[in-house]
Structures are given as C-alpha cells and as structure tokens.
PDB file of N, CA and C in Angstrom:
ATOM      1  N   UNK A   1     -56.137   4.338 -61.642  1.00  0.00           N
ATOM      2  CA  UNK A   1     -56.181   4.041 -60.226  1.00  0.00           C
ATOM      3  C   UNK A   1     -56.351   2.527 -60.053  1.00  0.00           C
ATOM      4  N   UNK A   2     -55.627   2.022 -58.964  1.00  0.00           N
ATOM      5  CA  UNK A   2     -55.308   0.638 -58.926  1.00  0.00           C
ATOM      6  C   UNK A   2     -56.122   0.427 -56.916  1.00  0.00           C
ATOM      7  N   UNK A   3     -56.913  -0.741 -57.116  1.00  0.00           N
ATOM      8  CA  UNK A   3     -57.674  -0.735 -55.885  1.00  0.00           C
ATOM      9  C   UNK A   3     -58.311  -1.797 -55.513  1.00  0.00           C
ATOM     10  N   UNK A   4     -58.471  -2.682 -54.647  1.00  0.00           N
ATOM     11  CA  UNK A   4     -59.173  -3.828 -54.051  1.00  0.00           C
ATOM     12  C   UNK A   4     -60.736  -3.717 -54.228  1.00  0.00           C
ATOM     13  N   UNK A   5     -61.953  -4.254 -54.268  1.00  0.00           N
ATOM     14  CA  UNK A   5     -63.348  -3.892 -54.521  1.00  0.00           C
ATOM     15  C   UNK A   5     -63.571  -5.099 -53.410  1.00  0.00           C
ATOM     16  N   UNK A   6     -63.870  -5.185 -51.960  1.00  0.00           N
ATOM     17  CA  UNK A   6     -64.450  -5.761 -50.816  1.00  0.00           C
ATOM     18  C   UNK A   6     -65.609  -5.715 -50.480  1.00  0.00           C
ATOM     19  N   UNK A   7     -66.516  -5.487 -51.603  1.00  0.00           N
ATOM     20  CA  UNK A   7     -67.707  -5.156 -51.653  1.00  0.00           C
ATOM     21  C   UNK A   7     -68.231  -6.025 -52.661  1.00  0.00           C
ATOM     22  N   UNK A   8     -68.059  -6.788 -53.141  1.00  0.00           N
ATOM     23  CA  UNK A   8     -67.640  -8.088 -53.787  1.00  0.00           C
ATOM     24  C   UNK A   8     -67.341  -9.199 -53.621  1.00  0.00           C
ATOM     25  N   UNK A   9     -68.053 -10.245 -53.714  1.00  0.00           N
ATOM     26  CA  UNK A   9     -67.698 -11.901 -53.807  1.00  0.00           C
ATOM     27  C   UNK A   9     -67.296 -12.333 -55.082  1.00  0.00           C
ATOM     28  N   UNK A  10     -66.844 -12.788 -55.478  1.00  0.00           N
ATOM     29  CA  UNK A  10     -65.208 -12.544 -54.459  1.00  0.00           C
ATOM     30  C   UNK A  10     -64.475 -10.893 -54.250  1.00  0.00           C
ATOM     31  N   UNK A  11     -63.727 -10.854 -53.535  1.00  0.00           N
ATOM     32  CA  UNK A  11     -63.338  -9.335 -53.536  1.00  0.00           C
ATOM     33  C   UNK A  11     -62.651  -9.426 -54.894  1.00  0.00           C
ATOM     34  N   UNK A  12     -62.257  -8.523 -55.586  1.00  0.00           N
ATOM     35  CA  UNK A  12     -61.743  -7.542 -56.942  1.00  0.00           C
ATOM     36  C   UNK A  12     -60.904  -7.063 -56.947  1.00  0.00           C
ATOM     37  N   UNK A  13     -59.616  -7.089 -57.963  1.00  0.00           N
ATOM     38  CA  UNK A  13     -58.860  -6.519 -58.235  1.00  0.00           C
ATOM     39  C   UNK A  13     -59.175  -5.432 -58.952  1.00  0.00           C
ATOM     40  N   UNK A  14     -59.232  -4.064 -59.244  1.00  0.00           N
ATOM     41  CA  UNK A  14     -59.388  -3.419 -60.334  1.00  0.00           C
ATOM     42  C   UNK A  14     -58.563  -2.134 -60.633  1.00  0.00           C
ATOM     43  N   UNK A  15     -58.452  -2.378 -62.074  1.00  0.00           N
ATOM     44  CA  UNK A  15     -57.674  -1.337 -62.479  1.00  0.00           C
ATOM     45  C   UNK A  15     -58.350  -0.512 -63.562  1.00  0.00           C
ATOM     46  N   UNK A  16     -58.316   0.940 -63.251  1.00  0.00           N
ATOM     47  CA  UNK A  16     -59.163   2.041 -63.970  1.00  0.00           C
ATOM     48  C   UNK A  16     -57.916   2.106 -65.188  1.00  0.00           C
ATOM     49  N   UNK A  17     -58.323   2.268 -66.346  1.00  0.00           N
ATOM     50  CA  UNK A  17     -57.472   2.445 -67.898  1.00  0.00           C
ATOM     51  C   UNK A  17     -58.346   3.319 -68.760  1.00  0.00           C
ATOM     52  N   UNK A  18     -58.070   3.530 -69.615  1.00  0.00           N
ATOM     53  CA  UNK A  18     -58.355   4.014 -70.689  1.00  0.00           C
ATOM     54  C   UNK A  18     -58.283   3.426 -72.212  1.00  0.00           C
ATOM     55  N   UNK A  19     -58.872   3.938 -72.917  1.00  0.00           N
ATOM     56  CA  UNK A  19     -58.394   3.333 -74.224  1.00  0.00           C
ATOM     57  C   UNK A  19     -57.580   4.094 -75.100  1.00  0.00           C
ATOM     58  N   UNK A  20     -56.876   3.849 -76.147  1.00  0.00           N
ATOM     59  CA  UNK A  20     -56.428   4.982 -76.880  1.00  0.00           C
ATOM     60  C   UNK A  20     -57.197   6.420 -77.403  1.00  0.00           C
ATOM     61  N   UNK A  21     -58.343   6.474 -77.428  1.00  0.00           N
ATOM     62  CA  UNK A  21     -59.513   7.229 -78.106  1.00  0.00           C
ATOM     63  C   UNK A  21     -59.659   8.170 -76.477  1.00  0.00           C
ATOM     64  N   UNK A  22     -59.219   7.408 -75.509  1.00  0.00           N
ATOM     65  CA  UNK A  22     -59.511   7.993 -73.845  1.00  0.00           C
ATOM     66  C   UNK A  22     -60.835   7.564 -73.264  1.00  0.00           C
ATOM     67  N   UNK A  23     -61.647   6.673 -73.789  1.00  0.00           N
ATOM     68  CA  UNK A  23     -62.748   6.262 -73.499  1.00  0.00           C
ATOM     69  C   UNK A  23     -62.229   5.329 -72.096  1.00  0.00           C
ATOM     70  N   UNK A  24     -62.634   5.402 -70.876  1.00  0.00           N
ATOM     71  CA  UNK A  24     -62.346   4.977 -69.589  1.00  0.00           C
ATOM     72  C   UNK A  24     -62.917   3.269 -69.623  1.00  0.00           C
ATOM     73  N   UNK A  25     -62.153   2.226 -69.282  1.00  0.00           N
ATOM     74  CA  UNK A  25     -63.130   0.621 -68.899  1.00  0.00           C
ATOM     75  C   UNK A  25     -62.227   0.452 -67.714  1.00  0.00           C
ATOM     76  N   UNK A  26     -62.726  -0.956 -66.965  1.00  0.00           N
ATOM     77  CA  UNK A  26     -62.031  -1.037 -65.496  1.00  0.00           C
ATOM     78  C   UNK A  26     -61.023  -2.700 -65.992  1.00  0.00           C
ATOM     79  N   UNK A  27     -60.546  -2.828 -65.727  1.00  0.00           N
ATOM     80  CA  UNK A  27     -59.888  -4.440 -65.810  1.00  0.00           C
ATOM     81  C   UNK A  27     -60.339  -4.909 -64.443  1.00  0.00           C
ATOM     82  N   UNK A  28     -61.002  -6.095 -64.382  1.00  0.00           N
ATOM     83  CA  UNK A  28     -61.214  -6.638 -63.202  1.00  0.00           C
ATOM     84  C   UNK A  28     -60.889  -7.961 -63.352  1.00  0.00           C
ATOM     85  N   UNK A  29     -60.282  -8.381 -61.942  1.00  0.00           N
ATOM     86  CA  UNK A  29     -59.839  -9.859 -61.653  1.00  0.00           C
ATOM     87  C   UNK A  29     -60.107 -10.278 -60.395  1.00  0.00           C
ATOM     88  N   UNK A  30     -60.905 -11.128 -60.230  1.00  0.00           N
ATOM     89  CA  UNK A  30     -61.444 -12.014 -59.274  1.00  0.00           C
ATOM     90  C   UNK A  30     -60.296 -12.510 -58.098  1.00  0.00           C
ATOM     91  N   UNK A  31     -60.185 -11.979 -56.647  1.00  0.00           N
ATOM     92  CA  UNK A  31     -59.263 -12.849 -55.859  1.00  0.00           C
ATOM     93  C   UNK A  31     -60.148 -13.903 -55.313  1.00  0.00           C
ATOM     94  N   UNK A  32     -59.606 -15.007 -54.875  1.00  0.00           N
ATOM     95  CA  UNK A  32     -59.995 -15.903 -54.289  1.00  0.00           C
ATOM     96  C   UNK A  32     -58.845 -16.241 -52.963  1.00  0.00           C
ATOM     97  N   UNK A  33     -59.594 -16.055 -52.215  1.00  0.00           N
ATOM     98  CA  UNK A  33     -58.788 -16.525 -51.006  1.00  0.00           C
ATOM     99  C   UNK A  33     -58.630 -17.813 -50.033  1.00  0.00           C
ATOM    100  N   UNK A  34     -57.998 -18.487 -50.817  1.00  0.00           N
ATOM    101  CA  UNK A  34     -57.838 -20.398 -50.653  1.00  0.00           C
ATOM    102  C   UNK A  34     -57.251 -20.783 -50.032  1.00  0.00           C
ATOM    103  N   UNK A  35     -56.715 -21.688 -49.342  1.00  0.00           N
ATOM    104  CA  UNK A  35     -55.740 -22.636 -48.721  1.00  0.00           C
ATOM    105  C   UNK A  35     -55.919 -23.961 -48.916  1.00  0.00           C
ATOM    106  N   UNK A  36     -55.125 -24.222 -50.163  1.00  0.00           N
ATOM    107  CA  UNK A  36     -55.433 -25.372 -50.661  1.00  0.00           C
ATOM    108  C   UNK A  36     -54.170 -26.339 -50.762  1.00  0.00           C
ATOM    109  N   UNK A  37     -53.789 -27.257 -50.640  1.00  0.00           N
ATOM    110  CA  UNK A  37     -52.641 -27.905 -50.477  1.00  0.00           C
ATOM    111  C   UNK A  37     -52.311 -28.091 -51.809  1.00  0.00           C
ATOM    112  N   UNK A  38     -51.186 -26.931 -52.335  1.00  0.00           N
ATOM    113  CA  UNK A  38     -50.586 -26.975 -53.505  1.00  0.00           C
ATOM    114  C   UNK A  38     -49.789 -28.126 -54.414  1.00  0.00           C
ATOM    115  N   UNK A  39     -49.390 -29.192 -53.204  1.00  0.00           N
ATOM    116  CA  UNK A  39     -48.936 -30.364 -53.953  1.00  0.00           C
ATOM    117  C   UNK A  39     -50.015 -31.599 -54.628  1.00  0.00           C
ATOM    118  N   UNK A  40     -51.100 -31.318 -54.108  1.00  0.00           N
ATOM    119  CA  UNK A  40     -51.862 -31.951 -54.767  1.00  0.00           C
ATOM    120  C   UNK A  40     -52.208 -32.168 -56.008  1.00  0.00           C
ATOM    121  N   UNK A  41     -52.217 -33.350 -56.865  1.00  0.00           N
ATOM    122  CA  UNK A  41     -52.552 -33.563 -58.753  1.00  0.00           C
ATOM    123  C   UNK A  41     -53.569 -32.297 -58.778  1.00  0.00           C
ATOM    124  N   UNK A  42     -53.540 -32.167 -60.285  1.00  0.00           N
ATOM    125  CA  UNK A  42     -53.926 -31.184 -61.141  1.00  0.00           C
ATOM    126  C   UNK A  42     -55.660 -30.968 -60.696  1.00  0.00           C
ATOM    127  N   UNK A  43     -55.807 -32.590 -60.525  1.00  0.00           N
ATOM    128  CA  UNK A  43     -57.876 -32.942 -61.110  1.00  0.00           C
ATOM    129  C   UNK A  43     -58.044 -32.730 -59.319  1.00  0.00           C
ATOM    130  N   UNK A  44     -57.084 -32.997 -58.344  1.00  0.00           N
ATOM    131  CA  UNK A  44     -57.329 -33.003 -57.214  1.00  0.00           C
ATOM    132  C   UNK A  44     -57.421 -31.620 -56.592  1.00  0.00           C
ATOM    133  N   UNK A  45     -56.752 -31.093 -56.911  1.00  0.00           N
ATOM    134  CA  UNK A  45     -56.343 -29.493 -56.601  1.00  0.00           C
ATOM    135  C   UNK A  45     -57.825 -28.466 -57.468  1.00  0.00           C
ATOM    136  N   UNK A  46     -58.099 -28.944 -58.744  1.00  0.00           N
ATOM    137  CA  UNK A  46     -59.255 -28.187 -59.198  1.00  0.00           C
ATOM    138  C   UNK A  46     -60.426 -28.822 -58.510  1.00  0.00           C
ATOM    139  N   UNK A  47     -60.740 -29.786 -57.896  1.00  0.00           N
ATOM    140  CA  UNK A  47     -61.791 -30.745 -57.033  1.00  0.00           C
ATOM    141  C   UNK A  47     -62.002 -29.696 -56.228  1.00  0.00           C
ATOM    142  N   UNK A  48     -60.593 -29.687 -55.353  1.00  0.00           N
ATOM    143  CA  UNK A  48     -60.796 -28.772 -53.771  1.00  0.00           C
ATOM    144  C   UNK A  48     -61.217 -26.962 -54.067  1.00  0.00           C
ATOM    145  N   UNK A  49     -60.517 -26.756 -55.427  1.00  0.00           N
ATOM    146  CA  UNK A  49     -60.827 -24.730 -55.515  1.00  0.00           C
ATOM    147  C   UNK A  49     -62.809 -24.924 -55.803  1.00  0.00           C
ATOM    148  N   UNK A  50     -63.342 -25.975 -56.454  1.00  0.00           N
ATOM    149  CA  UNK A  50     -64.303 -25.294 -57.001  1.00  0.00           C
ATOM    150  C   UNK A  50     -64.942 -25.901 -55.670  1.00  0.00           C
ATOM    151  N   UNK A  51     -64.695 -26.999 -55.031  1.00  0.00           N
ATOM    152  CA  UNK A  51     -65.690 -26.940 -53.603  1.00  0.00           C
ATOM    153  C   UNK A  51     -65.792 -26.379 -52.786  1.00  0.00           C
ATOM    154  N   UNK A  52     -64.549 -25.681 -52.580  1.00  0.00           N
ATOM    155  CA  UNK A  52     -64.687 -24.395 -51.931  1.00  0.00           C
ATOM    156  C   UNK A  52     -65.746 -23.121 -52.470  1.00  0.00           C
ATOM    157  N   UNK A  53     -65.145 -22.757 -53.252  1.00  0.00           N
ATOM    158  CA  UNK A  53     -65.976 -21.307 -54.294  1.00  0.00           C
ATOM    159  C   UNK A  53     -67.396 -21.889 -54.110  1.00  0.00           C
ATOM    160  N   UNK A  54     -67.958 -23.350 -54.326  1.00  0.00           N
ATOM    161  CA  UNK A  54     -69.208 -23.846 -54.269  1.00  0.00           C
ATOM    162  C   UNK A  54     -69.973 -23.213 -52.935  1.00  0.00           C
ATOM    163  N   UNK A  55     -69.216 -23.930 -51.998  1.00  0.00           N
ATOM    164  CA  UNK A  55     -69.726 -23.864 -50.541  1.00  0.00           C
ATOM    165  C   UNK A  55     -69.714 -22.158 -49.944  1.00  0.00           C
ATOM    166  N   UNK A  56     -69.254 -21.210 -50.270  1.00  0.00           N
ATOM    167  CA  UNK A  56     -68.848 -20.229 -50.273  1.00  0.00           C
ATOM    168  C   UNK A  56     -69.884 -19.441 -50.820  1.00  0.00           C
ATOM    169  N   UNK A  57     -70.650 -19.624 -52.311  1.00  0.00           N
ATOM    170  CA  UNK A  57     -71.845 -19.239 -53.088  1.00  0.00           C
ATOM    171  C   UNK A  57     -72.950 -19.888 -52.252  1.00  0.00           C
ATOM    172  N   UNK A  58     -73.062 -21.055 -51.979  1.00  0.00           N
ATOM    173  CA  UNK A  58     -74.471 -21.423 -50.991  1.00  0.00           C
ATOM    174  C   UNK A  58     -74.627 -20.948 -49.616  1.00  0.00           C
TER     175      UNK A  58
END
C-alpha cells in the first residue's frame, strides 16, 4: 500500500513492502514543500532549502 503520512513534519511518502522471507518494513521519504527559485547556484539554492526546513522546525 502506497500513501501520504500528514501527520508528519514533514508529511511522508510511504510505501508498505515486504521482504523476500515476507517480513513487512515501510520505505519512507520525506516531502518537503518549497518554493525555491530553481535557477539559483548550487551553495545558494542549498542556503534557501535548509532556511526554510530551519524556520519551519522553530
């Protein structure tokens, strides 16, 4: 089962799997929901995601 987790900071991607043996784990991936001006340099563009995520945690 494939499903959003909004109950979560950040909200969650997750996906229910199995292993070969059938033992159940979840894959989870962090969304972040940004608007960040994509043309910006590399060091400039990682400046603006983590001050965001910063300000966002306080």
């Amino acid at each position: 089962m494939i499903y959003i987790d909004k109950n979560t900071f950040p909200h969650c991607y997750i996906e229910e799997n199995k292993f070969d043996w059938g033992e159940p784990y979840n894959d989870i991936t962090p969304i972040f929901n940004l608007s960040i001006n994509p043309e910006l340099s590399d060091i400039e563009y990682t400046i603006e995601v983590l001050g965001k995520i910063t300000s966002k945690l306080i």
